[in-house]
Every structure is written in structure tokens, then in C-alpha cells.
PDB file of N, CA and C in Angstrom:
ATOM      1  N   UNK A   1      78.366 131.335 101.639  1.00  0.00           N
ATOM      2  CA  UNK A   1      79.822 131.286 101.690  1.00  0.00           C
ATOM      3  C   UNK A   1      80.286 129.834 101.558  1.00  0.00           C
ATOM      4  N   UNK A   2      81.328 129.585 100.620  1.00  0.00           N
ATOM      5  CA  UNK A   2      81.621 128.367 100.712  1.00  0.00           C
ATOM      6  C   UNK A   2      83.055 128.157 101.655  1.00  0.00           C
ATOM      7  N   UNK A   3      82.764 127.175 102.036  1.00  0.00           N
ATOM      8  CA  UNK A   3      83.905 126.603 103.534  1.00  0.00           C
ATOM      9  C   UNK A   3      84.919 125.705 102.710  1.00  0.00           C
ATOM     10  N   UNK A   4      86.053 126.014 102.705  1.00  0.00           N
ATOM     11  CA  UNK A   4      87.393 125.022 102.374  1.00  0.00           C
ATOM     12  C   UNK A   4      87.724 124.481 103.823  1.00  0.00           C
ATOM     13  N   UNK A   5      87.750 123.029 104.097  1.00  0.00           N
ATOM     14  CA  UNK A   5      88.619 122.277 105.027  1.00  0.00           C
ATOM     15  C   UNK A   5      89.475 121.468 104.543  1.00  0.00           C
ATOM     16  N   UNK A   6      90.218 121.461 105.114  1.00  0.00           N
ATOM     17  CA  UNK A   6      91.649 120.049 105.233  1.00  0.00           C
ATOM     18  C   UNK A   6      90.953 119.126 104.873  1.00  0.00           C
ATOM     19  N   UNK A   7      91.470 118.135 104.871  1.00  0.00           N
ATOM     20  CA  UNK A   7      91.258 116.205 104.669  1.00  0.00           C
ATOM     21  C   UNK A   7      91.750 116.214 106.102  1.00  0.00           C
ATOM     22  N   UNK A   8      92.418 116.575 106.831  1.00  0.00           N
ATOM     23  CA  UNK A   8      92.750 116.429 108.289  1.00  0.00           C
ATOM     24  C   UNK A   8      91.765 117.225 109.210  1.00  0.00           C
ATOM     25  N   UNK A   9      91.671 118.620 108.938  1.00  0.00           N
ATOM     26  CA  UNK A   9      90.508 119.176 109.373  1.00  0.00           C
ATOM     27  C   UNK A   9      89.311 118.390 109.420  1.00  0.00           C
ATOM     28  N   UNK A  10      88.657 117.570 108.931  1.00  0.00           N
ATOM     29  CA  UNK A  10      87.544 117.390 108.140  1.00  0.00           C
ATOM     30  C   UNK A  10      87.349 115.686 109.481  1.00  0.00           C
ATOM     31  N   UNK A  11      89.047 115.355 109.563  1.00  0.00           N
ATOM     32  CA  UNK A  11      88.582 113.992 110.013  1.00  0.00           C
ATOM     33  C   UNK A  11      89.027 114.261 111.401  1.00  0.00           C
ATOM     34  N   UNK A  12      89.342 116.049 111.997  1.00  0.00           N
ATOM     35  CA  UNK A  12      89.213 116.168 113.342  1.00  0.00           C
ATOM     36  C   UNK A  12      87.996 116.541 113.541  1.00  0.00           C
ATOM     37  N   UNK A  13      87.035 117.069 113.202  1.00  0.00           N
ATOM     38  CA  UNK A  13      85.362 117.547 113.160  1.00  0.00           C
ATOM     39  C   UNK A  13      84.730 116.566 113.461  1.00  0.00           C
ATOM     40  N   UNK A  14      84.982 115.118 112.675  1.00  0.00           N
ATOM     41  CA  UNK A  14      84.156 113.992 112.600  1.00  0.00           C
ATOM     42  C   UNK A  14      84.396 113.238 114.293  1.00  0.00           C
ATOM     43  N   UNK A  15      86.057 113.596 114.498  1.00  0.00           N
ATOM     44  CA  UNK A  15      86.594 112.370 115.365  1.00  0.00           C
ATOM     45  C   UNK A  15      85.853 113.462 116.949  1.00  0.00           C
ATOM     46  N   UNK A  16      85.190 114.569 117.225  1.00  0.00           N
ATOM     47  CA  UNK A  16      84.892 115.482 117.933  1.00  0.00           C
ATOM     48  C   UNK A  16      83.466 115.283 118.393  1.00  0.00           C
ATOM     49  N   UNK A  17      82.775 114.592 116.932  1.00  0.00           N
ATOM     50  CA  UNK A  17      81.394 114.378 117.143  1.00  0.00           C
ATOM     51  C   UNK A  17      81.343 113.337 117.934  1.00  0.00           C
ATOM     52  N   UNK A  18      81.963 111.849 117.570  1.00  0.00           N
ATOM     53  CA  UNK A  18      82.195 110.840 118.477  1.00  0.00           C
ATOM     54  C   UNK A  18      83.325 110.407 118.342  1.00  0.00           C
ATOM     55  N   UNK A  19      83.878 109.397 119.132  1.00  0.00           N
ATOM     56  CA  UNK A  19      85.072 108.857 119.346  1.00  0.00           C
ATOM     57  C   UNK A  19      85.197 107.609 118.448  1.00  0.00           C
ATOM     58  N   UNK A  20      86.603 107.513 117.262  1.00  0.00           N
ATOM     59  CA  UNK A  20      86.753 106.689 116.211  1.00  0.00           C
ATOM     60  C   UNK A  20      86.160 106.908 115.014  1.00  0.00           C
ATOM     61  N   UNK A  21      85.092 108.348 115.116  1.00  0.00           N
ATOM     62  CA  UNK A  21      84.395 108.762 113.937  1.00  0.00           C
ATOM     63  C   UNK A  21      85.313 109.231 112.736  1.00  0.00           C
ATOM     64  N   UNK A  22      86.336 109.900 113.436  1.00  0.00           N
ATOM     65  CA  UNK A  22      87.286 110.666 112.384  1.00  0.00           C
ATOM     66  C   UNK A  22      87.995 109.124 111.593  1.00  0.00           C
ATOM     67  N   UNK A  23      88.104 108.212 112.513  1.00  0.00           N
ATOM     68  CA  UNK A  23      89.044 106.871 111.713  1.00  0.00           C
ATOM     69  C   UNK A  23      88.161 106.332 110.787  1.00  0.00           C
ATOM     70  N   UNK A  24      87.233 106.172 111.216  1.00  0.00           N
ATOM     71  CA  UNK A  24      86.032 105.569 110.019  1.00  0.00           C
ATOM     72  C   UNK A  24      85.303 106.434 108.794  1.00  0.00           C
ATOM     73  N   UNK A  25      85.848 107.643 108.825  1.00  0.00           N
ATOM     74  CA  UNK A  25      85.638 108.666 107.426  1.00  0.00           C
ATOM     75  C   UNK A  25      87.082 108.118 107.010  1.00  0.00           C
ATOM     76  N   UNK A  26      88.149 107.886 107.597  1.00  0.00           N
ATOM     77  CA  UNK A  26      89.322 107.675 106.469  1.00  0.00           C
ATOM     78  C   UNK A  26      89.009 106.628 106.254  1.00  0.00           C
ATOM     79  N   UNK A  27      88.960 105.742 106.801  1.00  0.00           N
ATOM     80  CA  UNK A  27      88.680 104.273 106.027  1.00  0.00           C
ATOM     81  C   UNK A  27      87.900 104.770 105.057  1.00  0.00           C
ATOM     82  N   UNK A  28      86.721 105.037 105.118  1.00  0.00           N
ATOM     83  CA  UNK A  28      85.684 105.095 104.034  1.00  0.00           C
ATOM     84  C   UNK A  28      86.013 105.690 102.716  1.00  0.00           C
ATOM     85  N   UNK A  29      86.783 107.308 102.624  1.00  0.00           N
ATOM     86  CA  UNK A  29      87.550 108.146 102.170  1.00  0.00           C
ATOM     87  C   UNK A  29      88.690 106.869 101.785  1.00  0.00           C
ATOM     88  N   UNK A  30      89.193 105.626 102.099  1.00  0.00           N
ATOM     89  CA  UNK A  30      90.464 105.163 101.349  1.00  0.00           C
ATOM     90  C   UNK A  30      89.615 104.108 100.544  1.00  0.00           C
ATOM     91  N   UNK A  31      88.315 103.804 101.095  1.00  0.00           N
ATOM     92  CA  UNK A  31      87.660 102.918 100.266  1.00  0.00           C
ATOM     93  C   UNK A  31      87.188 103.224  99.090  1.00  0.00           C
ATOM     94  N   UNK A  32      86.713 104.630  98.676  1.00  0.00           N
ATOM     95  CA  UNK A  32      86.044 104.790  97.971  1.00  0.00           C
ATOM     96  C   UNK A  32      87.076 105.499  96.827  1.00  0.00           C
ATOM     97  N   UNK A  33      88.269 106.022  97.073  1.00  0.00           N
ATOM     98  CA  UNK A  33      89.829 106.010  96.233  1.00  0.00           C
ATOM     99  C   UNK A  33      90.101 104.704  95.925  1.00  0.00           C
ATOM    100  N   UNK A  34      90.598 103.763  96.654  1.00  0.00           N
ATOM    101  CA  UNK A  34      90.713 102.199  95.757  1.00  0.00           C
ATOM    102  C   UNK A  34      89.435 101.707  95.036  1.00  0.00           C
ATOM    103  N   UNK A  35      88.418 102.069  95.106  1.00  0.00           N
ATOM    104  CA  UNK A  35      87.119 101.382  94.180  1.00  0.00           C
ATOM    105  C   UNK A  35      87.845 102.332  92.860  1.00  0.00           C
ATOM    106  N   UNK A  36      87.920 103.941  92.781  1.00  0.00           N
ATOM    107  CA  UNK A  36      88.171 104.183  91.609  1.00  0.00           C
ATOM    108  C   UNK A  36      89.483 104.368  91.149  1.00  0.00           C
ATOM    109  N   UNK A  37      90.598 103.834  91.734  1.00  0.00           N
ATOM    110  CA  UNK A  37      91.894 102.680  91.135  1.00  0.00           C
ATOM    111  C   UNK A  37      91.542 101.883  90.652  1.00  0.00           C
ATOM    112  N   UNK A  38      90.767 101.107  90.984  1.00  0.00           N
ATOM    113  CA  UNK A  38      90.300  99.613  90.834  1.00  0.00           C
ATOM    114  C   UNK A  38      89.631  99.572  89.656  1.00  0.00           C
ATOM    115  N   UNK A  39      88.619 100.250  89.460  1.00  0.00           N
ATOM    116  CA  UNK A  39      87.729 100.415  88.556  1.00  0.00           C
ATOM    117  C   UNK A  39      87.144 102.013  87.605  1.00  0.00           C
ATOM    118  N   UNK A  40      88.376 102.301  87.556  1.00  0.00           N
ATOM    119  CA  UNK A  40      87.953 104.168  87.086  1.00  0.00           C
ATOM    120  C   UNK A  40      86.759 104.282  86.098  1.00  0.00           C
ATOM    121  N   UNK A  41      86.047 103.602  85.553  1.00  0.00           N
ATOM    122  CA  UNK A  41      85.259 103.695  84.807  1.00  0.00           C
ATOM    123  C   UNK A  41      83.886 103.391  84.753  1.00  0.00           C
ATOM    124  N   UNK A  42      84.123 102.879  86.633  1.00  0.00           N
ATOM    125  CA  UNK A  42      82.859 102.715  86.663  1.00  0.00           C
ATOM    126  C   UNK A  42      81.516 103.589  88.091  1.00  0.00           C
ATOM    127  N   UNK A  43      82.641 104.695  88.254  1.00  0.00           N
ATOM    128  CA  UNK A  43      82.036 105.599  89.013  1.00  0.00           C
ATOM    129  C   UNK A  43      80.985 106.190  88.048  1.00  0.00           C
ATOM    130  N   UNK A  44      80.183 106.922  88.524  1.00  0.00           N
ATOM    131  CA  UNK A  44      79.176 108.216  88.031  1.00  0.00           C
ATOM    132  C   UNK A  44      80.015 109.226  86.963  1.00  0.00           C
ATOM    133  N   UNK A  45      79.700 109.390  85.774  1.00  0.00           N
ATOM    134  CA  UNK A  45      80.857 110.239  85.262  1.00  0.00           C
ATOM    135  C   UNK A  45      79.780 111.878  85.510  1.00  0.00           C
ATOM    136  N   UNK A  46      80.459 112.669  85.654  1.00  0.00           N
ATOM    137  CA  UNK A  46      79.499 114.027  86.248  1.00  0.00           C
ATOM    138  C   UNK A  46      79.824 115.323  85.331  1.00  0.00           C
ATOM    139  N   UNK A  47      80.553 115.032  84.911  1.00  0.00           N
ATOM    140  CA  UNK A  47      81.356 116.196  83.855  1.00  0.00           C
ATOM    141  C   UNK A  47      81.890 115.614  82.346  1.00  0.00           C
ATOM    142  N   UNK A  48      82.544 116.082  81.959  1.00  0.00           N
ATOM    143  CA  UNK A  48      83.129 115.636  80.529  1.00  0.00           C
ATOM    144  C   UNK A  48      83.906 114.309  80.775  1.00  0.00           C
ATOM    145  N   UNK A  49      84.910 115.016  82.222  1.00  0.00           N
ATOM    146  CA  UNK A  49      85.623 114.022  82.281  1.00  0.00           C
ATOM    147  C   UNK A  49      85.991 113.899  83.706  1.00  0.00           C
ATOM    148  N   UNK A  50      84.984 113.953  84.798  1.00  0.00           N
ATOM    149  CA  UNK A  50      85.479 113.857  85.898  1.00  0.00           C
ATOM    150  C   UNK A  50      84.207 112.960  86.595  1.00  0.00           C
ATOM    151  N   UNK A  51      84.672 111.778  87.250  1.00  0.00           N
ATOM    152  CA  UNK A  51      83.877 111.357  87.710  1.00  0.00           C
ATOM    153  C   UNK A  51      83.857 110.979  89.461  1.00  0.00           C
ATOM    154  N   UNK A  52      82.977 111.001  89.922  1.00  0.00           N
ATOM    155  CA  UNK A  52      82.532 110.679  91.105  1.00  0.00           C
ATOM    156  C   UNK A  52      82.290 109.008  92.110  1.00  0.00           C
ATOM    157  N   UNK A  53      82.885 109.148  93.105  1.00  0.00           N
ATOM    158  CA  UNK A  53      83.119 107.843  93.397  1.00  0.00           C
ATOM    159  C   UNK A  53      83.016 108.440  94.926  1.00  0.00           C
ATOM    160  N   UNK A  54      81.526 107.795  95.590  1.00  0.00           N
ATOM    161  CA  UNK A  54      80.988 107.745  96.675  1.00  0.00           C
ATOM    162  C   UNK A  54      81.503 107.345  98.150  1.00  0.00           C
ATOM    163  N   UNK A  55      81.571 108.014  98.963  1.00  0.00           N
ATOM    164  CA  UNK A  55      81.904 107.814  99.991  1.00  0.00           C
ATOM    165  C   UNK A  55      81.179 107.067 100.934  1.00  0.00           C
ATOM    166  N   UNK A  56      80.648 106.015 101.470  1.00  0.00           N
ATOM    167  CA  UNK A  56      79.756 105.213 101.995  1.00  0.00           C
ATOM    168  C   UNK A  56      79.658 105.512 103.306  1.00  0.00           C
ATOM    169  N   UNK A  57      78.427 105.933 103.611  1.00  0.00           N
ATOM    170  CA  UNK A  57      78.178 106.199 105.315  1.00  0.00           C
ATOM    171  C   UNK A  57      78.245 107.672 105.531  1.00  0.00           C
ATOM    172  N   UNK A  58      78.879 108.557 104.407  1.00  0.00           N
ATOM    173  CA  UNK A  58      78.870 110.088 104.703  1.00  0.00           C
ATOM    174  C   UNK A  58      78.865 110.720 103.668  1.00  0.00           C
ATOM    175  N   UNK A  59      78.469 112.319 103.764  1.00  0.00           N
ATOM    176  CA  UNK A  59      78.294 112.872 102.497  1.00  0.00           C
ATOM    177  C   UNK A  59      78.874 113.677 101.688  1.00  0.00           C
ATOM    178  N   UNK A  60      80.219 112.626 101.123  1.00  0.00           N
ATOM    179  CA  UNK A  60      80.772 113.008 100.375  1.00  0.00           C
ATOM    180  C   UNK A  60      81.337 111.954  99.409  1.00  0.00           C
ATOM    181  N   UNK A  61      82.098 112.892  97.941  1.00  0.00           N
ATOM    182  CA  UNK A  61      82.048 111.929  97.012  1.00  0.00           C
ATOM    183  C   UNK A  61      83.449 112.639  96.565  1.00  0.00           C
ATOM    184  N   UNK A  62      84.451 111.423  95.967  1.00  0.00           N
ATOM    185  CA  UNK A  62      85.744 111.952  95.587  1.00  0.00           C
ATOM    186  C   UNK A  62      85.282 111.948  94.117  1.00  0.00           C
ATOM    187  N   UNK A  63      86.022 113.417  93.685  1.00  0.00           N
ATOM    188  CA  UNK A  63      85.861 113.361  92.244  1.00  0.00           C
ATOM    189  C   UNK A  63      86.923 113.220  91.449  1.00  0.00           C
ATOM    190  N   UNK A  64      87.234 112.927  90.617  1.00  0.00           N
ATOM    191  CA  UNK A  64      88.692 112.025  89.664  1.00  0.00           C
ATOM    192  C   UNK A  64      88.594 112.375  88.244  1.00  0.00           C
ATOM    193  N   UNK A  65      89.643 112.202  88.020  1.00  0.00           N
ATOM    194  CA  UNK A  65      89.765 112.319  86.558  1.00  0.00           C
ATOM    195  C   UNK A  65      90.825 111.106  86.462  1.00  0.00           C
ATOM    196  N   UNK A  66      90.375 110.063  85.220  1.00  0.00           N
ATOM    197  CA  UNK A  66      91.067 109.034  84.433  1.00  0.00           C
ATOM    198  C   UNK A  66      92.551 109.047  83.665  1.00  0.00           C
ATOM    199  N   UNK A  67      93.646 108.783  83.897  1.00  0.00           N
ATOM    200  CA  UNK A  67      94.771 108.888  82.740  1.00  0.00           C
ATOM    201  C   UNK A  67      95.275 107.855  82.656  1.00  0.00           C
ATOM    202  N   UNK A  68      96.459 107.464  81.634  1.00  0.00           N
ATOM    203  CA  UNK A  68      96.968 106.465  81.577  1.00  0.00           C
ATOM    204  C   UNK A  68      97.958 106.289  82.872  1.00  0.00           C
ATOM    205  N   UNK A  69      98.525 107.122  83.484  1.00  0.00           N
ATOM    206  CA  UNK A  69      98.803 106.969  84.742  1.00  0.00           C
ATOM    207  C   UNK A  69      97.743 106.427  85.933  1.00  0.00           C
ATOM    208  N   UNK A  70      96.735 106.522  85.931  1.00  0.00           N
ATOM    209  CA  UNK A  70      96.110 106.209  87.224  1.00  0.00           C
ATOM    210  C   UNK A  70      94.924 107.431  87.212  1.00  0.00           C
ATOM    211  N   UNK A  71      94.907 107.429  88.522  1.00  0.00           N
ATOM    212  CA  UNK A  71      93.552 108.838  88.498  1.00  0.00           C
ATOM    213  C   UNK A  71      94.289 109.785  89.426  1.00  0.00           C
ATOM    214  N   UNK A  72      93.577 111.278  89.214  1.00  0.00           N
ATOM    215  CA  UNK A  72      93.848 112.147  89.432  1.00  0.00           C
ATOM    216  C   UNK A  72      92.578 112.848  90.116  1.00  0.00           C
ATOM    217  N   UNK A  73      93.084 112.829  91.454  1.00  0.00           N
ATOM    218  CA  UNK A  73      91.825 113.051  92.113  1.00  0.00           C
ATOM    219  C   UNK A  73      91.962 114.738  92.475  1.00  0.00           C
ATOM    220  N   UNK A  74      90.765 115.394  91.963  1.00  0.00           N
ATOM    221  CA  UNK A  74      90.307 116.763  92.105  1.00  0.00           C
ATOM    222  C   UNK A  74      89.669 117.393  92.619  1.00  0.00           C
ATOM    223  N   UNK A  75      89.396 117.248  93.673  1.00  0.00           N
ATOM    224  CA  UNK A  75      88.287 117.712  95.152  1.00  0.00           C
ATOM    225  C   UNK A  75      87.739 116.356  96.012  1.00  0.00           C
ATOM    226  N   UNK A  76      86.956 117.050  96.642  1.00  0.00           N
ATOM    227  CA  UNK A  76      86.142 115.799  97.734  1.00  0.00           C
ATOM    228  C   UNK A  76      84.831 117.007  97.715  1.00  0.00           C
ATOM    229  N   UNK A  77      83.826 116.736  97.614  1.00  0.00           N
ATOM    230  CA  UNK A  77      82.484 116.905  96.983  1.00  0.00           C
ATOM    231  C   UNK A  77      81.531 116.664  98.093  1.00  0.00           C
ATOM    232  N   UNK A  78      80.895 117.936  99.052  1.00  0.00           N
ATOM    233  CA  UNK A  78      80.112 117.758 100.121  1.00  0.00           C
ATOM    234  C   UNK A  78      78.500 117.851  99.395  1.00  0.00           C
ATOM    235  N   UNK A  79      78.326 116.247  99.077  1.00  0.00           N
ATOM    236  CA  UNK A  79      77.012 116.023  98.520  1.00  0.00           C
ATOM    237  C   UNK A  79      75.465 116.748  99.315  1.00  0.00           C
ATOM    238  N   UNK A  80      75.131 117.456 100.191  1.00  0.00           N
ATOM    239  CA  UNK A  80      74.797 118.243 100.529  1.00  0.00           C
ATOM    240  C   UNK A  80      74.740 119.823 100.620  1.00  0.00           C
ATOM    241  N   UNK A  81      75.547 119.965  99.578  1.00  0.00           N
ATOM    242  CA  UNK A  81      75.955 121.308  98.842  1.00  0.00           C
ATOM    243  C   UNK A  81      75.133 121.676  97.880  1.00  0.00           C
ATOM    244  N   UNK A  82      74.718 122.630  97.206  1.00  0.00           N
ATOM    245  CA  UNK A  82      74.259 122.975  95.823  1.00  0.00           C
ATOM    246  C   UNK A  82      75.331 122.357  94.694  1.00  0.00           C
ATOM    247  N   UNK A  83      74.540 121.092  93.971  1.00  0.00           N
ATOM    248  CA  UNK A  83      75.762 120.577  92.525  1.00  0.00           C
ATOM    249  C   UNK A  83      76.114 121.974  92.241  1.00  0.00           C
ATOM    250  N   UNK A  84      77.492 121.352  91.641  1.00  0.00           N
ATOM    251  CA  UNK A  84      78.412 122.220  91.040  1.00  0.00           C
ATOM    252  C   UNK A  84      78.975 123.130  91.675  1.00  0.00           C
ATOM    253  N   UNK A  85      78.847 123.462  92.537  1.00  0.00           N
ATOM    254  CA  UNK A  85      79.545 124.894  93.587  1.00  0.00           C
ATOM    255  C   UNK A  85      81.391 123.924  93.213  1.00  0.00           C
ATOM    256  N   UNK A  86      81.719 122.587  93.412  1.00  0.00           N
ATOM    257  CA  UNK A  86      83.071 122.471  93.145  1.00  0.00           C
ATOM    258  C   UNK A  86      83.897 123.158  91.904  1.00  0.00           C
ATOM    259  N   UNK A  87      82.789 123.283  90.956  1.00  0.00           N
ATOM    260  CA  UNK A  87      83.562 123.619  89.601  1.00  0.00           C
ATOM    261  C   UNK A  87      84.512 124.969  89.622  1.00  0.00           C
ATOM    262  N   UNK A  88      83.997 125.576  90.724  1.00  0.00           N
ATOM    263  CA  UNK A  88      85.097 126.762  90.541  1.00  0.00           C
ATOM    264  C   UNK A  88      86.210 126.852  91.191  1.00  0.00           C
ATOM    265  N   UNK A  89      85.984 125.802  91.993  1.00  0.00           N
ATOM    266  CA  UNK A  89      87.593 125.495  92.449  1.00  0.00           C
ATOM    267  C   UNK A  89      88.754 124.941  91.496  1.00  0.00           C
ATOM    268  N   UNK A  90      88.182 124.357  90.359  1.00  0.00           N
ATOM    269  CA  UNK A  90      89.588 123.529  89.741  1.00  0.00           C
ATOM    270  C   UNK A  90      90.189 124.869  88.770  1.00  0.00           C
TER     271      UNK A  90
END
């Protein structure tokens, strides 16, 4: 069965395990969104056109897509999953 959580859900689970855990997945989660602002082209590309940009310290990876606007971010990717189980969400 696959599990859908919040981005809020996700950083009350963390903040439950220990105390300040949930603050330090968002940091990490805002770090790894400004690397691919910063640099969209130089994440992992994983699809045609969606690429992956690592979450540091936990296991997950934001996945994006490139435009002339900016990026367009399309899931958050529990790297401990079977690849590809995201694809049927978009």
C-alpha cells in the first residue's frame, strides 16, 4: 500500500521521534529546493524531464521539473521506496 502524507504531516512524525527533528527536515527540505532554483540542471535528471534534488540527512528527494519560469516541483520521493512507485501519482 502506498502512504500519502502532508509536508506538515511528515515534519510532525519527524518532530515526535526527537525534539527539533521536524525543524531540521524543513531546513533540509528548503535546502535542497534552493540548490534546484539555484542550479536546475544540475540535479540527477530521472525521467525525460524530471529531475531529482536530494535531501541531505534523510530519505528523501524533491523531484522538479525545469521552465522558463523557475521549477516546478512534483512530489517528494521516499528514497526507500521501490523506484518509480511516484510515477503514478503525477
Amino acid at each position: 500500500m502506498i502512504q500519502k502524507l502532508s509536508y506538515k504531516t511528515l515534519l510532525i512524525i519527524y518532530e515526535t521521534i526527537r525534539p527539533d527533528l521536524g525543524y531540521d527536515i524543513a531546513l533540509e527540505f528548503y535546502a535542497a529546493i534552493s540548490r534546484a532554483e539555484s542550479y536546475p540542471m544540475c540535479s540527477a535528471l530521472i525521467d525525460a524531464s524530471v529531475r531529482r534534488s536530494l535531501v541531505s540527512r534523510f530519505p528523501y528527494g524533491v523531484l522538479y521539473a525545469d521552465s522558463d519560469k523557475g521549477i516546478y516541483i512534483l512530489a517528494v520521493m521516499n528514497l526507500h521506496r521501490k523506484p518509480g512507485y511516484w510515477q503514478n501519482r503525477m
